[in-house]
PDB file of N, CA and C in Angstrom:
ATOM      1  N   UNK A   1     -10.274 -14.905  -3.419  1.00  0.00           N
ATOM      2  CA  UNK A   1      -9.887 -13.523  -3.244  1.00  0.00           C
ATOM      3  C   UNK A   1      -8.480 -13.486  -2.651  1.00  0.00           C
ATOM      4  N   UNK A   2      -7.459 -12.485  -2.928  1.00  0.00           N
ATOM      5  CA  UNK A   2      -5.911 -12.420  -2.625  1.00  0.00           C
ATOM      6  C   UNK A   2      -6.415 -11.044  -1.867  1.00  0.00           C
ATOM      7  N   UNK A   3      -5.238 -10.848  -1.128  1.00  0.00           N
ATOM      8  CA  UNK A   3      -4.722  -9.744  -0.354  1.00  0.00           C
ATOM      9  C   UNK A   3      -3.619  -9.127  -0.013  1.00  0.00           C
ATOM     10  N   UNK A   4      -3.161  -8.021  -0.170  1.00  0.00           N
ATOM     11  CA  UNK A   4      -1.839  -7.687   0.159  1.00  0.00           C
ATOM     12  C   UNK A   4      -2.065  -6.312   1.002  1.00  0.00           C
ATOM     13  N   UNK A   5      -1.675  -6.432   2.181  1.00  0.00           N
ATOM     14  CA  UNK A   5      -1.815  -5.228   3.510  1.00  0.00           C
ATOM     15  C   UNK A   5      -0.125  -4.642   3.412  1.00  0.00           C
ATOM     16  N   UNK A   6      -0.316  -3.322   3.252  1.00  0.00           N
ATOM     17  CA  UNK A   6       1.121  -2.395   3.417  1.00  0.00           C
ATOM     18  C   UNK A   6       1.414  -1.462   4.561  1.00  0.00           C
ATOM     19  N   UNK A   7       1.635  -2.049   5.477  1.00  0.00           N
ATOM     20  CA  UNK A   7       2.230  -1.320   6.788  1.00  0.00           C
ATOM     21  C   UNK A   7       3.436  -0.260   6.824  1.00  0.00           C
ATOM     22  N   UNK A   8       3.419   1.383   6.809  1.00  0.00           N
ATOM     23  CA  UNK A   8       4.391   2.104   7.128  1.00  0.00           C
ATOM     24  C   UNK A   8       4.360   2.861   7.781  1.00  0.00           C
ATOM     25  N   UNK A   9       5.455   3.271   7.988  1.00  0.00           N
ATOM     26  CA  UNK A   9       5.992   4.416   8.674  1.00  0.00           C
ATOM     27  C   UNK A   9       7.143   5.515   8.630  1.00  0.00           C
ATOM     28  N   UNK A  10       6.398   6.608   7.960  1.00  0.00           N
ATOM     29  CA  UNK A  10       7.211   7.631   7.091  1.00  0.00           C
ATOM     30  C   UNK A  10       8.461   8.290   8.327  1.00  0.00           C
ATOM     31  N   UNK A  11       9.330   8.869   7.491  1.00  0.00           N
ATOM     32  CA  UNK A  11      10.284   9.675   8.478  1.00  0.00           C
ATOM     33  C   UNK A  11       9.938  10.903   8.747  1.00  0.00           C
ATOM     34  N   UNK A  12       8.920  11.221   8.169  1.00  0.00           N
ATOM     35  CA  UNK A  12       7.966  12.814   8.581  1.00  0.00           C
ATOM     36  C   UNK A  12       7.048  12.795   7.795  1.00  0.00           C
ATOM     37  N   UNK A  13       5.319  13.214   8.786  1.00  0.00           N
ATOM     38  CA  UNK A  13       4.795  13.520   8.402  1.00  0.00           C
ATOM     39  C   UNK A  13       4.490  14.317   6.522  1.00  0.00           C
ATOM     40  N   UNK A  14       5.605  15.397   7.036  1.00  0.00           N
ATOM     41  CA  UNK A  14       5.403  15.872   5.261  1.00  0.00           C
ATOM     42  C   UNK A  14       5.489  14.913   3.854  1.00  0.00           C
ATOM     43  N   UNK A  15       6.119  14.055   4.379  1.00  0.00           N
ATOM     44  CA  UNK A  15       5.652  12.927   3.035  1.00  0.00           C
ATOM     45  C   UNK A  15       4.596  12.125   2.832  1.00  0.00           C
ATOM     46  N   UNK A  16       3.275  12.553   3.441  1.00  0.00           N
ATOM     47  CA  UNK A  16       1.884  12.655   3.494  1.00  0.00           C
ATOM     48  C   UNK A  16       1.315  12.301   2.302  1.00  0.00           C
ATOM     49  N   UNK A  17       1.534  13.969   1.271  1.00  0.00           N
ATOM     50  CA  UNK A  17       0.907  13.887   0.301  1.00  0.00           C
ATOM     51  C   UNK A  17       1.563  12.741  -0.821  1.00  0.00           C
ATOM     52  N   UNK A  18       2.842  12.482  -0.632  1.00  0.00           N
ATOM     53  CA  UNK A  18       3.114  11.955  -1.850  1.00  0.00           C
ATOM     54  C   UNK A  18       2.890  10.602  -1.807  1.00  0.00           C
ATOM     55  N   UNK A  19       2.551   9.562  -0.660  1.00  0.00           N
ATOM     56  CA  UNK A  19       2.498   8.087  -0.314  1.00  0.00           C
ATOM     57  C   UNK A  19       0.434   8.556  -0.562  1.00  0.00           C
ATOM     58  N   UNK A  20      -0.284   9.796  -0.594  1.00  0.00           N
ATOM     59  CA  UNK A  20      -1.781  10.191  -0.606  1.00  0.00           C
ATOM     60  C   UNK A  20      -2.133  10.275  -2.443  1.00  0.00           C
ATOM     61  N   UNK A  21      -1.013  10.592  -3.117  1.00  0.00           N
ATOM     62  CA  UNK A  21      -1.116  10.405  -4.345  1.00  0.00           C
ATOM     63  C   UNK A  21      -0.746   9.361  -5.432  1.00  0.00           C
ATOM     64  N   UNK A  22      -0.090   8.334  -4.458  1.00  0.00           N
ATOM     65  CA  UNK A  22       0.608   7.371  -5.226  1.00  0.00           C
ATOM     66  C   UNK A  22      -0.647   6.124  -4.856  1.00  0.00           C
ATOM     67  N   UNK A  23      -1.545   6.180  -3.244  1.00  0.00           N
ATOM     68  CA  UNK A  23      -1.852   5.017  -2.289  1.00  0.00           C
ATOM     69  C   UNK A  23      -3.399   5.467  -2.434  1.00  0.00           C
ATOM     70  N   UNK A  24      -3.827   6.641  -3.217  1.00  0.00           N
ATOM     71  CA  UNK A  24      -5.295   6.922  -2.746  1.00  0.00           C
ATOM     72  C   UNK A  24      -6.683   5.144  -2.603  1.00  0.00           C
ATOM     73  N   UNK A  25      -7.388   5.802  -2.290  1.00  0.00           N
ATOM     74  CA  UNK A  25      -8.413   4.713  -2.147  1.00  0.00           C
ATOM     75  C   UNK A  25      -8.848   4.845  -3.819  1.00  0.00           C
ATOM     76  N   UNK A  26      -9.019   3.149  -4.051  1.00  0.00           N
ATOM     77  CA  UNK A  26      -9.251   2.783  -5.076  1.00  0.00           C
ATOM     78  C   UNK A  26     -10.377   2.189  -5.558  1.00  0.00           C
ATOM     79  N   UNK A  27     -11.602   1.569  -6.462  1.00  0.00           N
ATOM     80  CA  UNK A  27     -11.882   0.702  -6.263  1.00  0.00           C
ATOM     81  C   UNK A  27     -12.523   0.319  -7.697  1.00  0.00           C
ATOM     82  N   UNK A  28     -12.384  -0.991  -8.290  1.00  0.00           N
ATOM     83  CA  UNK A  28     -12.496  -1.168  -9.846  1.00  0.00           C
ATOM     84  C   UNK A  28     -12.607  -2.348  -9.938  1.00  0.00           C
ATOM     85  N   UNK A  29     -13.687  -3.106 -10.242  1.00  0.00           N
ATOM     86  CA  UNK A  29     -13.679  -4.135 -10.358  1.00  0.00           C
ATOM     87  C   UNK A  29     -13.302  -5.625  -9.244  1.00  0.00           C
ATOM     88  N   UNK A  30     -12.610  -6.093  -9.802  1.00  0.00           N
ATOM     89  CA  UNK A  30     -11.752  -7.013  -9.020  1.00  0.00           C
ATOM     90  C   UNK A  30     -10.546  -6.695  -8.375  1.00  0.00           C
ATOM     91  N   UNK A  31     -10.401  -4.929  -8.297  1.00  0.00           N
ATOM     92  CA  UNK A  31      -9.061  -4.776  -7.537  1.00  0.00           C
ATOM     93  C   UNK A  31      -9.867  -3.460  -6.969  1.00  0.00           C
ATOM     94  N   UNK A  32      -9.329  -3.427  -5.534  1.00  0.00           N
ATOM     95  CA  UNK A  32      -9.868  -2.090  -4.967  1.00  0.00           C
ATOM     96  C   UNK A  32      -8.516  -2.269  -3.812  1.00  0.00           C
ATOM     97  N   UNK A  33      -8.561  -0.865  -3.720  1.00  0.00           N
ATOM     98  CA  UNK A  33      -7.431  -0.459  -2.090  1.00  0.00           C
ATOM     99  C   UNK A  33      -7.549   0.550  -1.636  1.00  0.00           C
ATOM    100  N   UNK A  34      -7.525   0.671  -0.177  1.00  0.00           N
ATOM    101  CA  UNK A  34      -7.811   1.327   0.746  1.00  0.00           C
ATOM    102  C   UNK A  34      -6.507   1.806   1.481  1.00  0.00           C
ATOM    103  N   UNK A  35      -6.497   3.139   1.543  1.00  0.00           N
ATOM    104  CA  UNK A  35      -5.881   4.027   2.249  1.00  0.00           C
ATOM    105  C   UNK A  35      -5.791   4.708   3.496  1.00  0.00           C
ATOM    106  N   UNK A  36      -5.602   4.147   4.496  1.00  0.00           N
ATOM    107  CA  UNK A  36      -6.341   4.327   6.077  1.00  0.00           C
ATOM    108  C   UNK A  36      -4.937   5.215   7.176  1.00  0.00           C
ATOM    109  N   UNK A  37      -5.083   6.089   7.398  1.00  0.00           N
ATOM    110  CA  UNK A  37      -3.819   7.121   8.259  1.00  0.00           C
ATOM    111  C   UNK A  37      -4.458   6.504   9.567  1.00  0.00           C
ATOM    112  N   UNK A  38      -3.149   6.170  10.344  1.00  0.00           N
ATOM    113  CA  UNK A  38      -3.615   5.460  11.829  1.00  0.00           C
ATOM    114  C   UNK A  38      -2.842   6.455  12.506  1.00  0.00           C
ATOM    115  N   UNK A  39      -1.688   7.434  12.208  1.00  0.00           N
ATOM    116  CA  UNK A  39      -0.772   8.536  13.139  1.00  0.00           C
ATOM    117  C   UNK A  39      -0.298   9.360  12.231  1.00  0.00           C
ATOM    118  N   UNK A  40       0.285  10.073  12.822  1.00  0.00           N
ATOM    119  CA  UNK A  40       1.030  11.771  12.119  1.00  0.00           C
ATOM    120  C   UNK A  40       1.803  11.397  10.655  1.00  0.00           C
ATOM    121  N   UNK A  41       1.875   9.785  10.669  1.00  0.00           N
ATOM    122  CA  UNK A  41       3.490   9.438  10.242  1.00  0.00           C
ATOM    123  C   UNK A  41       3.352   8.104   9.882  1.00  0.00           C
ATOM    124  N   UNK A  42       2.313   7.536  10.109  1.00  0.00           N
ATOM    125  CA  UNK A  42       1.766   6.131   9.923  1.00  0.00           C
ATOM    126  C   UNK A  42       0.852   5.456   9.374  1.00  0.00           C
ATOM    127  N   UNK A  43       0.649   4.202   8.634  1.00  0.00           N
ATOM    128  CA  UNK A  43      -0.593   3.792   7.439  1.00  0.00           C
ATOM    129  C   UNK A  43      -0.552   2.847   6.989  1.00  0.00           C
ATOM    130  N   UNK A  44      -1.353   2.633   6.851  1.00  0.00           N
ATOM    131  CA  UNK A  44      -1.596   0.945   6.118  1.00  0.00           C
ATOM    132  C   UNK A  44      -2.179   1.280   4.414  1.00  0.00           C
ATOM    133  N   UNK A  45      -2.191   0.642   3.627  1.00  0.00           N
ATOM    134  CA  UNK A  45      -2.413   0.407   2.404  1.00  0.00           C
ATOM    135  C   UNK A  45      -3.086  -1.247   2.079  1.00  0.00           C
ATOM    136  N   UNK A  46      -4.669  -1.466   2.193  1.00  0.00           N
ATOM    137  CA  UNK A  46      -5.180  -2.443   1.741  1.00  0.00           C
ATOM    138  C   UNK A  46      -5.587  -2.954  -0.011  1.00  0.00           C
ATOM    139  N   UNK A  47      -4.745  -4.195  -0.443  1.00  0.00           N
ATOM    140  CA  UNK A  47      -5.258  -4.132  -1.110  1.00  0.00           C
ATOM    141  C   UNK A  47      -6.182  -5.155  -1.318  1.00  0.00           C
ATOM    142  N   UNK A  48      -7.345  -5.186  -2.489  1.00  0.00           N
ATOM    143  CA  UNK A  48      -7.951  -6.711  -2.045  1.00  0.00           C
ATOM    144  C   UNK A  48      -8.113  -6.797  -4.064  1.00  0.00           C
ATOM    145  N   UNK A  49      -7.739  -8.189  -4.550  1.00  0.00           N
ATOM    146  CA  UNK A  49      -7.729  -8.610  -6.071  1.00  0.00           C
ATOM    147  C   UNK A  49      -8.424  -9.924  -5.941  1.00  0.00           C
ATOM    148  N   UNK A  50      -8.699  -9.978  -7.164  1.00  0.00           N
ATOM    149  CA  UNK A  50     -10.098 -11.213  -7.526  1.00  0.00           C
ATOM    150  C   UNK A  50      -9.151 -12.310  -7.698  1.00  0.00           C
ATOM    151  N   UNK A  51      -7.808 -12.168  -7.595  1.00  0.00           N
ATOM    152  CA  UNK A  51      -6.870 -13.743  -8.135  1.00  0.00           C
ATOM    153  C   UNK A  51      -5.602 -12.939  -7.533  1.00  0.00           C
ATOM    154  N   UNK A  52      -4.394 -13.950  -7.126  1.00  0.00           N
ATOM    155  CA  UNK A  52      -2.942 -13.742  -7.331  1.00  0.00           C
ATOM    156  C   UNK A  52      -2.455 -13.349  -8.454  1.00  0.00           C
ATOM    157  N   UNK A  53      -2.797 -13.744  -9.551  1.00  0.00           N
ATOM    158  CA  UNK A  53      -2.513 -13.199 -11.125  1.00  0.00           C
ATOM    159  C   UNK A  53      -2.895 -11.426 -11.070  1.00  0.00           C
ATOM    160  N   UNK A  54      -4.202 -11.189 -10.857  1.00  0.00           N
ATOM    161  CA  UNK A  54      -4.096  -9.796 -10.346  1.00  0.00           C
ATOM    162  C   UNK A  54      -3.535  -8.699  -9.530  1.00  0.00           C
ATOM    163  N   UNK A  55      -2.937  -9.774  -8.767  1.00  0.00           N
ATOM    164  CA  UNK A  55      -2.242  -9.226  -7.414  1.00  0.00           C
ATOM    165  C   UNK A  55      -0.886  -8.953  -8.083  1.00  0.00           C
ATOM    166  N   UNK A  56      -0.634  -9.456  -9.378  1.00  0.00           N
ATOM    167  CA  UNK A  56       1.278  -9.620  -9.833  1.00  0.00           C
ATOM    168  C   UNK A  56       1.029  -7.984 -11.210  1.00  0.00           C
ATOM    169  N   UNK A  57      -0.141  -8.019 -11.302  1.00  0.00           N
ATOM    170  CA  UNK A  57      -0.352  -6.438 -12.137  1.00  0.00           C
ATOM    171  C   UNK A  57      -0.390  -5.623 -11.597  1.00  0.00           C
ATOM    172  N   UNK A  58      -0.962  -5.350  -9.931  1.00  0.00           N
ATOM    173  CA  UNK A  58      -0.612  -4.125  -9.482  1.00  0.00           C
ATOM    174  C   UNK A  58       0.053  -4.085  -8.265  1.00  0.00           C
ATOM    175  N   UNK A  59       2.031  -3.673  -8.775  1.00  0.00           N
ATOM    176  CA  UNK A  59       2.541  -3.629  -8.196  1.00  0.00           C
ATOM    177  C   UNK A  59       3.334  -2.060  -8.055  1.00  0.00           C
ATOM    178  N   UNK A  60       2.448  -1.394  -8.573  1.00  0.00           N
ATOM    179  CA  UNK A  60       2.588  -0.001  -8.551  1.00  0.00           C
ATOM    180  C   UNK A  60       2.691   1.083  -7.059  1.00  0.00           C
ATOM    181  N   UNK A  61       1.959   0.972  -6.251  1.00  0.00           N
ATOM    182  CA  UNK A  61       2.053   1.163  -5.412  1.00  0.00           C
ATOM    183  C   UNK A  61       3.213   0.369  -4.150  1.00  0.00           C
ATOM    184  N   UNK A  62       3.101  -0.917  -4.075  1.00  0.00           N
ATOM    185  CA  UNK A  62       3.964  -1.459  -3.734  1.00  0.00           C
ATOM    186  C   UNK A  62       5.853  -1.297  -4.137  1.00  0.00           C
ATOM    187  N   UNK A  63       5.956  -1.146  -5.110  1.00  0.00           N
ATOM    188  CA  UNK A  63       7.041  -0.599  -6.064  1.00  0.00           C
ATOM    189  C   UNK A  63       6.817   0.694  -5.397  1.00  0.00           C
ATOM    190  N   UNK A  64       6.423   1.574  -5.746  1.00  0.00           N
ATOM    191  CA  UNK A  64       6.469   3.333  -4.869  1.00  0.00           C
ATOM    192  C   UNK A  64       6.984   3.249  -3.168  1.00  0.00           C
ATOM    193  N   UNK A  65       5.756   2.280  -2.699  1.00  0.00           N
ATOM    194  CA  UNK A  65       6.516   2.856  -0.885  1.00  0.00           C
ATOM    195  C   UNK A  65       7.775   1.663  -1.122  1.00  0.00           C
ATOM    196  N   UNK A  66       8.200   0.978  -1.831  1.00  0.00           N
ATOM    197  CA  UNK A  66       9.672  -0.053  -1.692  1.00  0.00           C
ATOM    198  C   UNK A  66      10.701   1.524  -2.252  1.00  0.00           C
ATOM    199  N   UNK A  67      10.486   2.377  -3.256  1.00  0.00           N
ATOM    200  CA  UNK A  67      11.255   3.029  -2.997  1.00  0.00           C
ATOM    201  C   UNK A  67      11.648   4.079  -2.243  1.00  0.00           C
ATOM    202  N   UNK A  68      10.926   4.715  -1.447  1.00  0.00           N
ATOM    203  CA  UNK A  68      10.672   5.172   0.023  1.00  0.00           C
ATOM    204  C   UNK A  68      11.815   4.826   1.109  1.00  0.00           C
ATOM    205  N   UNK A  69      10.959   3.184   1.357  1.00  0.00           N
ATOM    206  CA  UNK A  69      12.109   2.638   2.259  1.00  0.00           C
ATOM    207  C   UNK A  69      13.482   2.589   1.758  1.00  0.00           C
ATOM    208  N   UNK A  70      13.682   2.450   0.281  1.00  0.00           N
ATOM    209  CA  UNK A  70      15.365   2.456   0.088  1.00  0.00           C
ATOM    210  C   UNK A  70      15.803   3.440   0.395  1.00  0.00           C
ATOM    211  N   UNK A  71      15.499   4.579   0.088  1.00  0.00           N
ATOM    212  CA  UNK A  71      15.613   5.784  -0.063  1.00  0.00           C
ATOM    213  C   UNK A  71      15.863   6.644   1.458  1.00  0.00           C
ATOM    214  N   UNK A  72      15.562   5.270   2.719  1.00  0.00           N
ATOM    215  CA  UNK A  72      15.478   5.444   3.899  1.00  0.00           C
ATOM    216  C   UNK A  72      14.200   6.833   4.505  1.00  0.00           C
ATOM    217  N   UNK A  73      13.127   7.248   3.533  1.00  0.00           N
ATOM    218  CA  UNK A  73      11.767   8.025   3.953  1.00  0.00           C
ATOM    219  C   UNK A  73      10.970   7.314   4.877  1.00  0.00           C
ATOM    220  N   UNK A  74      11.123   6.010   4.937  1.00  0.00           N
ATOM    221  CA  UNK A  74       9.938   5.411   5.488  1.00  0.00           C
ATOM    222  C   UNK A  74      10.520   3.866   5.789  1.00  0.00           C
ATOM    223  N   UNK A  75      10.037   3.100   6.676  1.00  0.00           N
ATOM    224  CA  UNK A  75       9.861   1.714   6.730  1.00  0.00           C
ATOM    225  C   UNK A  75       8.594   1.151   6.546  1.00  0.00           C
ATOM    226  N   UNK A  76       8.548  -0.074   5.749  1.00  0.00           N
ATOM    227  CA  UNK A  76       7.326  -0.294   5.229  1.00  0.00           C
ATOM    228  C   UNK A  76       7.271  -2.193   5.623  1.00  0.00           C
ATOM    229  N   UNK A  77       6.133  -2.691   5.921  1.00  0.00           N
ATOM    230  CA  UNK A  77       5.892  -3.931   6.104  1.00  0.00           C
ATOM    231  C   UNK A  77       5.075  -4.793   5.119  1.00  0.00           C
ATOM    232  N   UNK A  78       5.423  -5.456   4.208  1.00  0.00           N
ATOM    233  CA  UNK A  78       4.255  -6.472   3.415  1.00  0.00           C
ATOM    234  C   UNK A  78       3.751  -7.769   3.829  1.00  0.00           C
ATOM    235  N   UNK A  79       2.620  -7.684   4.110  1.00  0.00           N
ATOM    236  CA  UNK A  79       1.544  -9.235   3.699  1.00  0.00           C
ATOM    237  C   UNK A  79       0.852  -9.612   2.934  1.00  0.00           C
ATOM    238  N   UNK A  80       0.950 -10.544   2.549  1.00  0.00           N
ATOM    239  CA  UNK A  80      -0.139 -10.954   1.716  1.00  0.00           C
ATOM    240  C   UNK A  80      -0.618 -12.485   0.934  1.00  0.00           C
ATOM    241  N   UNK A  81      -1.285 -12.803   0.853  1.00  0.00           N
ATOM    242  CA  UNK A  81      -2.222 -13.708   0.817  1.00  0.00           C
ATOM    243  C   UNK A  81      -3.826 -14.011   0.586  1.00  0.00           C
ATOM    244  N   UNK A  82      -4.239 -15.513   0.637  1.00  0.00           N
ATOM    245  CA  UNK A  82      -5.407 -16.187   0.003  1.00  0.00           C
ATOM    246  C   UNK A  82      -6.154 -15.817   1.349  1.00  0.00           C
ATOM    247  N   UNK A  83      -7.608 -14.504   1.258  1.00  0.00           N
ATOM    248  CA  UNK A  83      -8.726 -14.600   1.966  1.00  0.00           C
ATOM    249  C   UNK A  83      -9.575 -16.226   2.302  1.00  0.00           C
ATOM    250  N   UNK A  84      -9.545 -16.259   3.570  1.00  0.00           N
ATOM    251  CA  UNK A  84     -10.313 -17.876   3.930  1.00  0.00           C
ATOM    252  C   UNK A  84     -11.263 -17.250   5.039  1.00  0.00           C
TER     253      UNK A  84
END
Protein backbone atom coordinates (compact mmCIF):
# COMPACT_ATOMS: atom_id res chain seq x y z
CA UNK A 1 0.00 0.00 0.00
CA UNK A 2 1.49 3.77 -0.98
CA UNK A 3 0.54 6.97 0.63
CA UNK A 4 0.63 10.49 -0.03
CA UNK A 5 -0.55 13.04 3.03
CA UNK A 6 -1.19 16.88 1.78
CA UNK A 7 -0.66 19.40 4.45
CA UNK A 8 -2.10 23.15 3.89
CA UNK A 9 -2.69 26.21 4.68
CA UNK A 10 -4.93 28.55 2.72
CA UNK A 11 -4.53 32.47 2.79
CA UNK A 12 -8.30 32.70 3.76
CA UNK A 13 -10.68 30.75 4.82
CA UNK A 14 -12.93 31.63 1.67
CA UNK A 15 -10.95 29.33 -0.46
CA UNK A 16 -12.74 26.55 1.43
CA UNK A 17 -14.99 25.58 -1.15
CA UNK A 18 -12.71 25.35 -3.97
CA UNK A 19 -9.62 23.05 -2.28
CA UNK A 20 -13.76 21.09 -0.91
CA UNK A 21 -14.41 20.54 -4.61
CA UNK A 22 -11.23 19.69 -6.07
CA UNK A 23 -10.06 17.39 -2.39
CA UNK A 24 -13.61 15.87 -1.49
CA UNK A 25 -13.46 12.44 0.29
CA UNK A 26 -13.06 9.74 -2.07
CA UNK A 27 -13.14 6.18 -2.13
CA UNK A 28 -12.81 3.48 -5.18
CA UNK A 29 -11.23 0.66 -5.16
CA UNK A 30 -7.55 0.75 -4.65
CA UNK A 31 -7.49 4.54 -4.35
CA UNK A 32 -9.49 6.38 -1.69
CA UNK A 33 -8.77 10.05 0.00
CA UNK A 34 -9.76 11.74 2.75
CA UNK A 35 -10.49 15.26 3.36
CA UNK A 36 -10.11 16.31 7.07
CA UNK A 37 -10.43 20.52 8.08
CA UNK A 38 -8.18 20.79 11.30
CA UNK A 39 -8.74 25.14 11.38
CA UNK A 40 -10.54 28.10 9.72
CA UNK A 41 -7.74 27.90 7.05
CA UNK A 42 -6.14 24.54 7.45
CA UNK A 43 -6.16 20.62 6.10
CA UNK A 44 -4.75 17.75 5.29
CA UNK A 45 -5.63 15.66 2.19
CA UNK A 46 -5.06 11.71 2.68
CA UNK A 47 -4.41 9.73 0.09
CA UNK A 48 -4.07 5.91 0.30
CA UNK A 49 -3.35 3.66 -3.48
CA UNK A 50 -2.94 -0.10 -3.88
CA UNK A 51 0.75 0.54 -5.68
CA UNK A 52 3.13 3.67 -6.46
CA UNK A 53 2.07 3.13 -10.13
CA UNK A 54 -1.35 4.27 -8.82
CA UNK A 55 -0.10 6.89 -6.84
CA UNK A 56 1.63 8.47 -10.44
CA UNK A 57 -2.34 8.48 -11.95
CA UNK A 58 -3.73 10.52 -9.42
CA UNK A 59 -2.06 13.53 -9.47
CA UNK A 60 -5.01 15.64 -9.84
CA UNK A 61 -5.52 16.94 -6.75
CA UNK A 62 -1.98 17.28 -5.92
CA UNK A 63 -1.47 19.32 -9.27
CA UNK A 64 -4.65 21.66 -7.98
CA UNK A 65 -3.34 22.65 -4.32
CA UNK A 66 0.56 22.95 -6.27
CA UNK A 67 -1.31 25.57 -8.11
CA UNK A 68 -2.65 27.38 -5.12
CA UNK A 69 0.68 27.60 -3.59
CA UNK A 70 2.15 29.20 -6.86
CA UNK A 71 -0.39 31.34 -7.12
CA UNK A 72 0.71 32.28 -3.41
CA UNK A 73 -3.41 31.14 -1.94
CA UNK A 74 -2.00 28.70 0.20
CA UNK A 75 1.18 26.80 1.41
CA UNK A 76 1.02 23.26 1.02
CA UNK A 77 3.32 20.29 2.42
CA UNK A 78 3.81 16.71 0.59
CA UNK A 79 4.56 13.14 1.93
CA UNK A 80 4.54 10.25 0.77
CA UNK A 81 5.36 6.78 0.77
CA UNK A 82 5.37 2.69 1.28
CA UNK A 83 2.70 1.83 4.36
CA UNK A 84 4.87 -0.69 6.81
Amino acid sequence: MYCRAITFTLLAPSIWPLVEAVAKSHDEGDYSRLLMKSGNNTGVVIETFGASETAAAHLDVLRALQALNEQAMAKIGVSEGDVI
